[in-house]
C-alpha atoms as a PDB file:
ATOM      1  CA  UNK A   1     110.694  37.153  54.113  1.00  0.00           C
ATOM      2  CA  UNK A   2     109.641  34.021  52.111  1.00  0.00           C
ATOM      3  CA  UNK A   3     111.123  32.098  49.457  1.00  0.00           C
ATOM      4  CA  UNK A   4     110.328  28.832  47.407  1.00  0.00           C
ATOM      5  CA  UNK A   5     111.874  26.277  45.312  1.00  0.00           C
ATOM      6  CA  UNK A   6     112.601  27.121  41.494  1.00  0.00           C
ATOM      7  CA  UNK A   7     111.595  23.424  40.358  1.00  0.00           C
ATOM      8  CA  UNK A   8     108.626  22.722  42.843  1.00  0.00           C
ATOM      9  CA  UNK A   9     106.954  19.683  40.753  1.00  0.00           C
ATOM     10  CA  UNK A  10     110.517  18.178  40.449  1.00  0.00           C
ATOM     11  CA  UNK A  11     110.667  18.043  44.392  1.00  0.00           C
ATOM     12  CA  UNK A  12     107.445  16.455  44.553  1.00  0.00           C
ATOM     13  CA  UNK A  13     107.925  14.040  42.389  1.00  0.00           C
ATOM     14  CA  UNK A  14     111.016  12.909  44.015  1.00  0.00           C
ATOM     15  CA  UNK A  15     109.713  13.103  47.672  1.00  0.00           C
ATOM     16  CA  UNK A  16     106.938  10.894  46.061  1.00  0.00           C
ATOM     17  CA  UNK A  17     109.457   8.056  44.427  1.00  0.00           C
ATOM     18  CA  UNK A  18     111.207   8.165  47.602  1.00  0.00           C
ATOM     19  CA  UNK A  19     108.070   6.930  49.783  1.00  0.00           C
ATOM     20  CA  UNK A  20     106.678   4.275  47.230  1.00  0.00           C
ATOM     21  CA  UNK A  21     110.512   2.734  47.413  1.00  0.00           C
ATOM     22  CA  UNK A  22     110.340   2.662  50.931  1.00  0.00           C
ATOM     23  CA  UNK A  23     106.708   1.636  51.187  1.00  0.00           C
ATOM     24  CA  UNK A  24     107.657  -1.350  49.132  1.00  0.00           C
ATOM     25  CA  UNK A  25     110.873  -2.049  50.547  1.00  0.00           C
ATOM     26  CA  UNK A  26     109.462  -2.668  53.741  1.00  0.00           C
ATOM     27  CA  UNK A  27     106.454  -4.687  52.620  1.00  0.00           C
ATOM     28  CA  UNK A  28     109.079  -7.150  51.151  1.00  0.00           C
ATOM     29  CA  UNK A  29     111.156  -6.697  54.409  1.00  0.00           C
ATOM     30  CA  UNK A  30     107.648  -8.431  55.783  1.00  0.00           C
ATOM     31  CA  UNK A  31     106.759 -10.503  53.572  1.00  0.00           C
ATOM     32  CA  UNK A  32     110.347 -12.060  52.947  1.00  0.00           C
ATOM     33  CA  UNK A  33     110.349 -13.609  56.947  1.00  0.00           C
ATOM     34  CA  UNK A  34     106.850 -16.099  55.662  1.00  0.00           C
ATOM     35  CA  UNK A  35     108.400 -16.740  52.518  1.00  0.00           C
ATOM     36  CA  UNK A  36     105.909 -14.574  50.487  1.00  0.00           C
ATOM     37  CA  UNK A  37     106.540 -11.930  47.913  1.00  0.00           C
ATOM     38  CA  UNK A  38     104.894  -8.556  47.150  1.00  0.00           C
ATOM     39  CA  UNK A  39     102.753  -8.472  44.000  1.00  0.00           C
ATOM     40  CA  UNK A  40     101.257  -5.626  42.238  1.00  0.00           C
ATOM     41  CA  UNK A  41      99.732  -2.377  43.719  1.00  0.00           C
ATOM     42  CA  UNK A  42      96.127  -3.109  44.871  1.00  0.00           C
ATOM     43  CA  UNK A  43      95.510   0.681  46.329  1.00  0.00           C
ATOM     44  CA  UNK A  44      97.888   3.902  47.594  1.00  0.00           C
ATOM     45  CA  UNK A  45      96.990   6.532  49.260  1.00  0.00           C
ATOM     46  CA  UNK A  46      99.179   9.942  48.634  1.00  0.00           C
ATOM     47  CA  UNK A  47      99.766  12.727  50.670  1.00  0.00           C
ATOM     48  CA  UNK A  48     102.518  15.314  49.711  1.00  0.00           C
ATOM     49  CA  UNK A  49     103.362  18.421  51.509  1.00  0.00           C
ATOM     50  CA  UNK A  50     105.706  21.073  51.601  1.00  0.00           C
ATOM     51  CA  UNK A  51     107.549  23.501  54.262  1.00  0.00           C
ATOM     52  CA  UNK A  52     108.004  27.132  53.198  1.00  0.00           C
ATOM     53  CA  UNK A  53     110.729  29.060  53.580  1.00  0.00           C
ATOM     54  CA  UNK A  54     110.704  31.614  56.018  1.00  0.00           C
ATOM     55  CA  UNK A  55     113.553  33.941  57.184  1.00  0.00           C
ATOM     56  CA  UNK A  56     112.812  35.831  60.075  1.00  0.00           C
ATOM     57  CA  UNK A  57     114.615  39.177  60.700  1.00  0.00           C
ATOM     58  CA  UNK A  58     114.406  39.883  64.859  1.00  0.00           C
ATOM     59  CA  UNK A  59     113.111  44.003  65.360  1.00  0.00           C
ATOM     60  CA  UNK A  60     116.746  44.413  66.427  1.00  0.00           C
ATOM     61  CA  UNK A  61     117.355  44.087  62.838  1.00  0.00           C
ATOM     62  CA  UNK A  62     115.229  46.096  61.377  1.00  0.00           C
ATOM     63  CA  UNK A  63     115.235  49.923  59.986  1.00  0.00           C
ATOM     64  CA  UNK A  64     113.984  52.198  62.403  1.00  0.00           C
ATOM     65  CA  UNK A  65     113.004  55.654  61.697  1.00  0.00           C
ATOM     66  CA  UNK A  66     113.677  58.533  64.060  1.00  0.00           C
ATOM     67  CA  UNK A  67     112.108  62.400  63.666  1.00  0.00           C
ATOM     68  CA  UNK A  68     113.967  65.288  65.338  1.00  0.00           C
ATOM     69  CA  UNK A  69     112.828  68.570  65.859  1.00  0.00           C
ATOM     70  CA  UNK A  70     115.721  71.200  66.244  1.00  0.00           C
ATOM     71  CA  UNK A  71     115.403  75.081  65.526  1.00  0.00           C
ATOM     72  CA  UNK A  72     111.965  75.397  64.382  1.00  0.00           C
ATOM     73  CA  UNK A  73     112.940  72.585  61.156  1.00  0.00           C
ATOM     74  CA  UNK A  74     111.907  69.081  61.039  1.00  0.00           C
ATOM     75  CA  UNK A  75     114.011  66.472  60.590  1.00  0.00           C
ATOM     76  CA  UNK A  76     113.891  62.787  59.341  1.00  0.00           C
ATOM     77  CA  UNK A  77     116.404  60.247  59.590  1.00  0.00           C
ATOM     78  CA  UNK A  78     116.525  56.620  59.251  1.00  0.00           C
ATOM     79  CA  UNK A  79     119.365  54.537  60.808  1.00  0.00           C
ATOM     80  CA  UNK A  80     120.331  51.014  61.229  1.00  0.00           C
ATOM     81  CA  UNK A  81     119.473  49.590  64.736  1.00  0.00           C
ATOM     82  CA  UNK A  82     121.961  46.732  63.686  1.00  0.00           C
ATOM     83  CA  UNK A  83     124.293  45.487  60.465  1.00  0.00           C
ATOM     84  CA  UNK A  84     121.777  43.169  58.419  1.00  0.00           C
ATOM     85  CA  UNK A  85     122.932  39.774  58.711  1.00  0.00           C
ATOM     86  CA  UNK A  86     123.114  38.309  55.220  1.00  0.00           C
ATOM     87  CA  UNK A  87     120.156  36.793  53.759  1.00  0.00           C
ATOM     88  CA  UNK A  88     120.696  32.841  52.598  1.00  0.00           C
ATOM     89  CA  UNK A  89     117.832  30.691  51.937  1.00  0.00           C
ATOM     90  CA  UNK A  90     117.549  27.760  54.490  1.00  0.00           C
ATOM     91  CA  UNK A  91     115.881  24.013  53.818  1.00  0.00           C
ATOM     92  CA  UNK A  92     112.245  23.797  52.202  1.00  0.00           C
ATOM     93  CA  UNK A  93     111.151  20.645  52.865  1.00  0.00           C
ATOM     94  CA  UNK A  94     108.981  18.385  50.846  1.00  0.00           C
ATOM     95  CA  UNK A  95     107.489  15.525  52.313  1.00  0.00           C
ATOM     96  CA  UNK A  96     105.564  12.683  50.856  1.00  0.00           C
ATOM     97  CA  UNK A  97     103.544   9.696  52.988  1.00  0.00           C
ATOM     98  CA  UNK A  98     102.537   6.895  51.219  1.00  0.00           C
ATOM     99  CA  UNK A  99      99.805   4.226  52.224  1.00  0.00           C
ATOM    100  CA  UNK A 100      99.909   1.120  49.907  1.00  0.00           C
ATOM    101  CA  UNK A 101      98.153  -2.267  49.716  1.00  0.00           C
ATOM    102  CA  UNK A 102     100.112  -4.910  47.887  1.00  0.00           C
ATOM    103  CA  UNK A 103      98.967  -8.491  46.257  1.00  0.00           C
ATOM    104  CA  UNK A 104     100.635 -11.293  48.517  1.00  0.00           C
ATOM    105  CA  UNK A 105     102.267 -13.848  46.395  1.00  0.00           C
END
């Protein structure tokens, strides 16, 4: 079982915003100790990438089908090896890594 995120752009984009603030917060974290400042954007590098969702369901879990032959008649039958456990989508994540070269001012 898969799933996937309704809004898959908007995820993006924010995992994206989130690495260029940090990228520049720490080059001013840097810069800041020799009294320097960062300038405008010289060069990034982008890499985004997601996680898909995937639910597993263990063979204990699954349908199973039994035939039985009684009598002379055959007989299908399908029974639960186990209650289902309820389905609930876990975390996709979205990741974004960000290489940047800054102007020193």
């Amino acid at each position: 079982m898969t799933y996937s995120l309704v809004d898959e752009e908007a995820a993006k984009q924010r995992a994206v915003a989130e690495a260029m603030h940090r990228a520049m917060g720490r080059a001013s974290a840097a810069l800041e100790q020799k009294g320097q400042k960062v300038g405008s954007l010289r060069y990034a590098s982008l890499d985004v990438r997601q996680l898909m969702g995937v639910a597993r369901l263990e063979p204990a879990q699954m349908m199973m089908e039994s035939a039985e032959v009684s009598a002379g008649a055959f007989d299908t039958r399908r029974r639960m090896a186990s209650p289902l456990p309820p389905v609930a989508p876990e975390r996709i994540t979205v990741t974004a890594t960000v290489q940047c070269a800054f102007q020193i001012l």
